[in-house]
Protein backbone atom coordinates (compact mmCIF):
# COMPACT_ATOMS: atom_id res chain seq x y z
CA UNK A 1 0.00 0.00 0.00
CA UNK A 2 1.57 3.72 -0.81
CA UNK A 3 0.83 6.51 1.05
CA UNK A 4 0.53 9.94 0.16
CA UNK A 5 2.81 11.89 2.35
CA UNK A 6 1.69 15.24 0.91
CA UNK A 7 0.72 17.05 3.21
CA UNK A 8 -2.94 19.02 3.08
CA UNK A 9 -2.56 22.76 3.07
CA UNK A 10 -5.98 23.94 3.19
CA UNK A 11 -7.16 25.97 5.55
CA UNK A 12 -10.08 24.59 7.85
CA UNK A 13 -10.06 27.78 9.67
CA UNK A 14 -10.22 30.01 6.78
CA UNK A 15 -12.98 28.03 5.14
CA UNK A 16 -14.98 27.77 8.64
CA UNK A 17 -14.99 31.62 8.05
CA UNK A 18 -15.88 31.47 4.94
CA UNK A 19 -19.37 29.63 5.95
CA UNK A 20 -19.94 32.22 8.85
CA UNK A 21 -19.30 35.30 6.38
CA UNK A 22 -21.69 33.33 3.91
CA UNK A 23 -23.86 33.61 6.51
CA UNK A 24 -23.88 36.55 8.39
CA UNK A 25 -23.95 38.67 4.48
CA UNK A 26 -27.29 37.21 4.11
CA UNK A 27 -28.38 38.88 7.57
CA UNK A 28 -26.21 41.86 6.37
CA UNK A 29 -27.77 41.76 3.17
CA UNK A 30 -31.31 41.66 4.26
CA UNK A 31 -30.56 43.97 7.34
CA UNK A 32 -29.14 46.98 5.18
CA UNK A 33 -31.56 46.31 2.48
CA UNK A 34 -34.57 46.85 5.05
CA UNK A 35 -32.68 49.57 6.98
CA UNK A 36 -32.40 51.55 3.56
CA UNK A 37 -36.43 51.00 2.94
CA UNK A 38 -37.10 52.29 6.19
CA UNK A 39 -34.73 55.45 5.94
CA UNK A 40 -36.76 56.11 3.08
CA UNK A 41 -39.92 56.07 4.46
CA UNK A 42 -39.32 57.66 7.72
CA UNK A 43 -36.73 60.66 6.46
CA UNK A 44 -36.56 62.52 3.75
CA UNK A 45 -34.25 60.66 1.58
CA UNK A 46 -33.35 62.51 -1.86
CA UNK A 47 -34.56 60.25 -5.06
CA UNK A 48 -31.30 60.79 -6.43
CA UNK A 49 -29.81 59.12 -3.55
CA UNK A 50 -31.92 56.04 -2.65
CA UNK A 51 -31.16 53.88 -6.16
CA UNK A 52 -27.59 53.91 -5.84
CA UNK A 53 -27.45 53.19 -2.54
CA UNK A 54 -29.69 49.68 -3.45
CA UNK A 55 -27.51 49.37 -6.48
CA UNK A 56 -24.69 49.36 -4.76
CA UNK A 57 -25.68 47.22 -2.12
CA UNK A 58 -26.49 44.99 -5.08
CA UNK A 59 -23.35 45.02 -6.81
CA UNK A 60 -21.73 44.24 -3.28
CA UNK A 61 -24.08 40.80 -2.94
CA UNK A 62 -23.25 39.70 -6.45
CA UNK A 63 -19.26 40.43 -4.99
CA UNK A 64 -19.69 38.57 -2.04
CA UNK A 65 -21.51 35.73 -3.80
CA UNK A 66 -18.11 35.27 -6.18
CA UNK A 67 -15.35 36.64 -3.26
CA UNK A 68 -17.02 33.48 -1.46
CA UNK A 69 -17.29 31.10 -3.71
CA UNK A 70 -13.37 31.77 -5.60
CA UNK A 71 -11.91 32.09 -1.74
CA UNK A 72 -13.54 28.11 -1.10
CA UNK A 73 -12.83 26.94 -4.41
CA UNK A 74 -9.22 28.11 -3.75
CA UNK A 75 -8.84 27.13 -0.33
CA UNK A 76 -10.18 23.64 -1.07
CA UNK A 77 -8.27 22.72 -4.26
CA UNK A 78 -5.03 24.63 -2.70
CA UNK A 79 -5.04 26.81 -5.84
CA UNK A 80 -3.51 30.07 -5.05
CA UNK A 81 -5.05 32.13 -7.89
CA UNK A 82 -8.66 31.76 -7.07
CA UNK A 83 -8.03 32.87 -3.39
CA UNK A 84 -6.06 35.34 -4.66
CA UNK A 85 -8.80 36.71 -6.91
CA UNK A 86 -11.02 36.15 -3.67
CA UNK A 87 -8.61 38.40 -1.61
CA UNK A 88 -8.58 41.10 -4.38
CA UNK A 89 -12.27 41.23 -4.50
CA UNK A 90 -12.38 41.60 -0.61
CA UNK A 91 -10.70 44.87 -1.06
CA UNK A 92 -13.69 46.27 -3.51
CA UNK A 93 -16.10 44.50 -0.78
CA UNK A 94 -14.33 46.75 2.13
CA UNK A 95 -14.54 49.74 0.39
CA UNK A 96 -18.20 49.21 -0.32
CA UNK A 97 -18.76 48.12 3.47
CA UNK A 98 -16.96 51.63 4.61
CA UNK A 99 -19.24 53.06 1.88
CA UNK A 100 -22.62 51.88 3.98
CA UNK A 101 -20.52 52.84 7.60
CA UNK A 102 -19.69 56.14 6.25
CA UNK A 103 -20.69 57.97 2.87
CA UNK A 104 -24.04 56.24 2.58
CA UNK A 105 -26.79 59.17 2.76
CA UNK A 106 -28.48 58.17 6.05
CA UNK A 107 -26.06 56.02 9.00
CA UNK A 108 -27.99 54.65 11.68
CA UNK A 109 -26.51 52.69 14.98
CA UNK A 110 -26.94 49.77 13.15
CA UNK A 111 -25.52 50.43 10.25
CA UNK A 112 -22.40 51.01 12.41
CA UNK A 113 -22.22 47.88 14.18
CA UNK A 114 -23.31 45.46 11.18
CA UNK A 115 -20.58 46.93 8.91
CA UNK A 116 -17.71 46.93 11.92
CA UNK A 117 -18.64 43.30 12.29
CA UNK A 118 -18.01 42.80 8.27
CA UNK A 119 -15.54 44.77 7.93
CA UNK A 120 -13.73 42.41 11.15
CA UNK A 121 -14.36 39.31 9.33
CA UNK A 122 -12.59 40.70 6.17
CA UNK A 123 -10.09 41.70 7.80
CA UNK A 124 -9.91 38.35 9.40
CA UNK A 125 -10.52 36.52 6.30
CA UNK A 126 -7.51 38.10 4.74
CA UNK A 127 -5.20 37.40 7.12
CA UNK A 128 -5.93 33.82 7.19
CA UNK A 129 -6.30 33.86 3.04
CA UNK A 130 -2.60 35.71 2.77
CA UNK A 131 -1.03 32.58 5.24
CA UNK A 132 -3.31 30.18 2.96
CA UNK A 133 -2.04 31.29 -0.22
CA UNK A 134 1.48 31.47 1.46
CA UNK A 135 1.46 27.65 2.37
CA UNK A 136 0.17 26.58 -1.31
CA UNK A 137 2.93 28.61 -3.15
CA UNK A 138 5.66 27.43 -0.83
């Protein structure tokens, strides 16, 4: 009988995180999305404002949907460029996620402490992708 002595460099860790971020956008994503309808029923939030706000939180989904998915694909085939592409699209992700903590028309509370959480697990996520794609190349 052989045995493969290669060892297996994917992280467990990293792709844990990868379910609980999967996870926790949904809430984001439904959170923000009914925090925006209710700013714009209860204040008065300029026309001009309220579509690109839900466009962009759109265009951040359809990111996280393919951030996720290339960072797992990546991470369980110990391919470096998909979690490398994953880790690139993380930044465009953070800067949307400051976007909603910051420069979105109305910031509520919330809006605060749902975005610090994201923008934790990013920041998590990218440490953890960096040592990833570190052991794979190596």
């Amino acid at each position: 009988e052989i045995l493969n002595n290669r060892s297996q460099l994917s992280s467990v860790p990293l792709q844990m995180l990868f379910y609980v971020n999967g996870s926790y956008y949904i809430f984001y994503f439904l959170a923000t999305l009914a925090m925006i309808v209710y700013k714009s029923q209860v204040f008065s939030y300029p026309d001009d404002f309220l579509a690109p706000d839900l466009a962009l939180l759109f265009i951040m989904a359809i990111l996280e949907v393919l951030r996720l998915y290339l960072g797992s694909k990546g991470n369980l085939t110990e391919e470096e460029a998909p979690l490398g592409l994953s880790l690139m699209i993380t930044v465009g992700s953070v800067i949307l996620s400051v976007y909603f903590l910051v420069w979105q028309t109305y910031v509520l509370k919330a809006d605060v402490i749902i975005n610090a959480i994201l923008l934790f697990t990013y920041g998590l996520e990218s440490v953890l992708k960096v040592i990833a794609i570190a052991a794979f190349v190596s």
